[in-house]
C-alpha atoms as a PDB file:
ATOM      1  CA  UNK A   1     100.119  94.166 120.220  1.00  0.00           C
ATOM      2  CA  UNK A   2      97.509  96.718 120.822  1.00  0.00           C
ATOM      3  CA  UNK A   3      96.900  99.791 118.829  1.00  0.00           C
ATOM      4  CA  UNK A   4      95.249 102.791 119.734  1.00  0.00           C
ATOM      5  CA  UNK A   5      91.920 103.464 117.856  1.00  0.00           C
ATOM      6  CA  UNK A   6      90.179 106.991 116.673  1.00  0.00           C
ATOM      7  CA  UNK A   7      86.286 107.084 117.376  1.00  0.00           C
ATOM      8  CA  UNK A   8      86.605 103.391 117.293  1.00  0.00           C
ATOM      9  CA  UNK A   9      88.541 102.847 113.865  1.00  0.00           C
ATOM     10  CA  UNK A  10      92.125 101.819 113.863  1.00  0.00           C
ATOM     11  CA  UNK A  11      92.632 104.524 110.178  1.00  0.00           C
ATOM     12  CA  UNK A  12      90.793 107.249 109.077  1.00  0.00           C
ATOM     13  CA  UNK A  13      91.724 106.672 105.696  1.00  0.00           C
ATOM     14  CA  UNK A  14      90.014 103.594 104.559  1.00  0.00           C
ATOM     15  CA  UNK A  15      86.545 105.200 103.464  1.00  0.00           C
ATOM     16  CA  UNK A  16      88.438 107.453 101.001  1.00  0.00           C
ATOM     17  CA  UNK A  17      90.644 104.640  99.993  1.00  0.00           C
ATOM     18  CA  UNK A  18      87.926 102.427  98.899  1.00  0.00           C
ATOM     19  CA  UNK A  19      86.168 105.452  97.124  1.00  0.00           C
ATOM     20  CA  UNK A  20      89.045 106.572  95.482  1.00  0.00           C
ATOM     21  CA  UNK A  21      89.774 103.017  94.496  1.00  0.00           C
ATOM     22  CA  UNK A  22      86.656 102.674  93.144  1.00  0.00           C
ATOM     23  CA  UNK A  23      86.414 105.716  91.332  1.00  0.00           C
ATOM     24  CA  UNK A  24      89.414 104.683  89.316  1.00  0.00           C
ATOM     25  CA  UNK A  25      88.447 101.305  88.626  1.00  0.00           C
ATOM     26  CA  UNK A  26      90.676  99.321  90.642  1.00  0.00           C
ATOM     27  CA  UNK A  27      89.904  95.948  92.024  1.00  0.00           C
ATOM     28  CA  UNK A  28      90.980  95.149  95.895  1.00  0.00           C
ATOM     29  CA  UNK A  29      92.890  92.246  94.169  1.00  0.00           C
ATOM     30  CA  UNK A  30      94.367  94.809  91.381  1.00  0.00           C
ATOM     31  CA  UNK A  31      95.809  97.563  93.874  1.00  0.00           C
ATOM     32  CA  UNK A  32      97.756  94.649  95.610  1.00  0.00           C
ATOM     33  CA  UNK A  33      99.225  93.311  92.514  1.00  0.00           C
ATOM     34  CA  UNK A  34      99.953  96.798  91.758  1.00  0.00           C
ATOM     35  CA  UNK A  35     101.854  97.062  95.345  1.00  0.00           C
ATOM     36  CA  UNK A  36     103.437  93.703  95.252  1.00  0.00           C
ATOM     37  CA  UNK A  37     105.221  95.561  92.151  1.00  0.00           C
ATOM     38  CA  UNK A  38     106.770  97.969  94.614  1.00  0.00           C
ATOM     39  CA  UNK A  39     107.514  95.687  96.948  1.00  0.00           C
ATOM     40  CA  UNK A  40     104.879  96.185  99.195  1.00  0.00           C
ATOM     41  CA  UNK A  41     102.785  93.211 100.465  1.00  0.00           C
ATOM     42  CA  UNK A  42      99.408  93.829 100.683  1.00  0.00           C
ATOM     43  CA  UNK A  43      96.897  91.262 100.498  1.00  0.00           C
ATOM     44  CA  UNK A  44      93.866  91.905  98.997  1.00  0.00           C
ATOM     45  CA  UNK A  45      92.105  90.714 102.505  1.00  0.00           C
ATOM     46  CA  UNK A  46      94.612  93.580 104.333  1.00  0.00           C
ATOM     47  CA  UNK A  47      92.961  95.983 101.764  1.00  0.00           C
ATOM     48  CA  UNK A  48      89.627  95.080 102.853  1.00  0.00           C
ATOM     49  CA  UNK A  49      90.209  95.514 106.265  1.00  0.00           C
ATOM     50  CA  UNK A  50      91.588  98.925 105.752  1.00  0.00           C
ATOM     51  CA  UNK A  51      88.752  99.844 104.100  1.00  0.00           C
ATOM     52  CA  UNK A  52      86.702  98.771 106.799  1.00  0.00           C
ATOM     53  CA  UNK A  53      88.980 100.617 109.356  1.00  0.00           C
ATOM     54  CA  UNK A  54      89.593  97.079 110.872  1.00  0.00           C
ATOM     55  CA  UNK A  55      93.694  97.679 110.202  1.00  0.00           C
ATOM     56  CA  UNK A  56      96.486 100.284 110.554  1.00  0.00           C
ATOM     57  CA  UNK A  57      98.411 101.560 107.407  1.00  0.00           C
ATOM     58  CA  UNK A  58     101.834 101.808 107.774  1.00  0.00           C
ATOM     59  CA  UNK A  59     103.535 105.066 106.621  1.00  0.00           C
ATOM     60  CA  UNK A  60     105.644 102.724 103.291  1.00  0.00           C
ATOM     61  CA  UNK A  61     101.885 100.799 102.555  1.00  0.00           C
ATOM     62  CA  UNK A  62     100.433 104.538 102.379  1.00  0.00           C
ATOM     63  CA  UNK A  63     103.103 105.627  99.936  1.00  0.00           C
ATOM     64  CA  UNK A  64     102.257 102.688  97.767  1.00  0.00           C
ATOM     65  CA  UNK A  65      98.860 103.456  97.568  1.00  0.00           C
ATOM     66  CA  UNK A  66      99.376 106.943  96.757  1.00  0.00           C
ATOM     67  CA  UNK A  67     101.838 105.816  94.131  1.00  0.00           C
ATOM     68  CA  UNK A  68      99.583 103.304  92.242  1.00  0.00           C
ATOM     69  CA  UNK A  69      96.595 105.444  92.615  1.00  0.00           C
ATOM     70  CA  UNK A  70      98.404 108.385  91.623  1.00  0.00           C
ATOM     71  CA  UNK A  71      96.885 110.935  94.262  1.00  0.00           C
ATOM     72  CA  UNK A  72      98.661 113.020  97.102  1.00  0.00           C
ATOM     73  CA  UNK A  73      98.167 112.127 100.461  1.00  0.00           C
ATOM     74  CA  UNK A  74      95.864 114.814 101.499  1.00  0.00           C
ATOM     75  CA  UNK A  75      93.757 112.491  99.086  1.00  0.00           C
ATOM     76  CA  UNK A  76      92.637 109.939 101.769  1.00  0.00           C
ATOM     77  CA  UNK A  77      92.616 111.926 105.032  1.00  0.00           C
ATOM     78  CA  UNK A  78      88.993 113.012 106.003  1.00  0.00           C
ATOM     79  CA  UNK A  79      87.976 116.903 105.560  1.00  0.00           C
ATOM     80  CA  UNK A  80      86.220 117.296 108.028  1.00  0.00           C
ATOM     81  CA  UNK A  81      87.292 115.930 110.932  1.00  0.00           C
ATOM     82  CA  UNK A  82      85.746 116.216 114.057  1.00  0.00           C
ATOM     83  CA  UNK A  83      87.246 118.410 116.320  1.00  0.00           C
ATOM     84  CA  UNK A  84      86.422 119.210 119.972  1.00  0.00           C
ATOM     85  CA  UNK A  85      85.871 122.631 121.261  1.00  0.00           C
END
């Protein structure tokens, strides 16, 4: 199956994700377990490559992560993205 990409990236959320992760302390490894809880199956390798904008989120994976990391989803998605004129 192919996927669309943005400016070559198949998320724009997976540079915030890993911050945010990281911010709070949470492991790759940790956020899945935390997800597996919810019934979401995430590996920790899947996590990696969202970071790494090398996946797509689907829309139930992104409300697991914003449930275990306790943010809204305005959280992840990129400021200031660039927009043509």
């Amino acid at each position: 199956m192919k996927f669309n990409k943005f400016e070559n990236s198949y998320n724009i959320i997976g540079n915030k994700l890993k911050l945010v992760r990281e911010n709070q302390n949470i492991s790759q490894e940790k956020l899945s377990n935390q997800l597996a809880l919810l019934g979401i199956t995430l590996y920790q390798s899947d996590i990696f490559k969202i970071e790494h904008n090398q996946r797509t989120v689907r829309d139930f994976e992104l409300w697991g992560i914003y449930s275990v990391l306790k943010i809204k989803a305005e959280d992840l998605f990129e400021p200031d993205i660039k927009k043509s004129n």
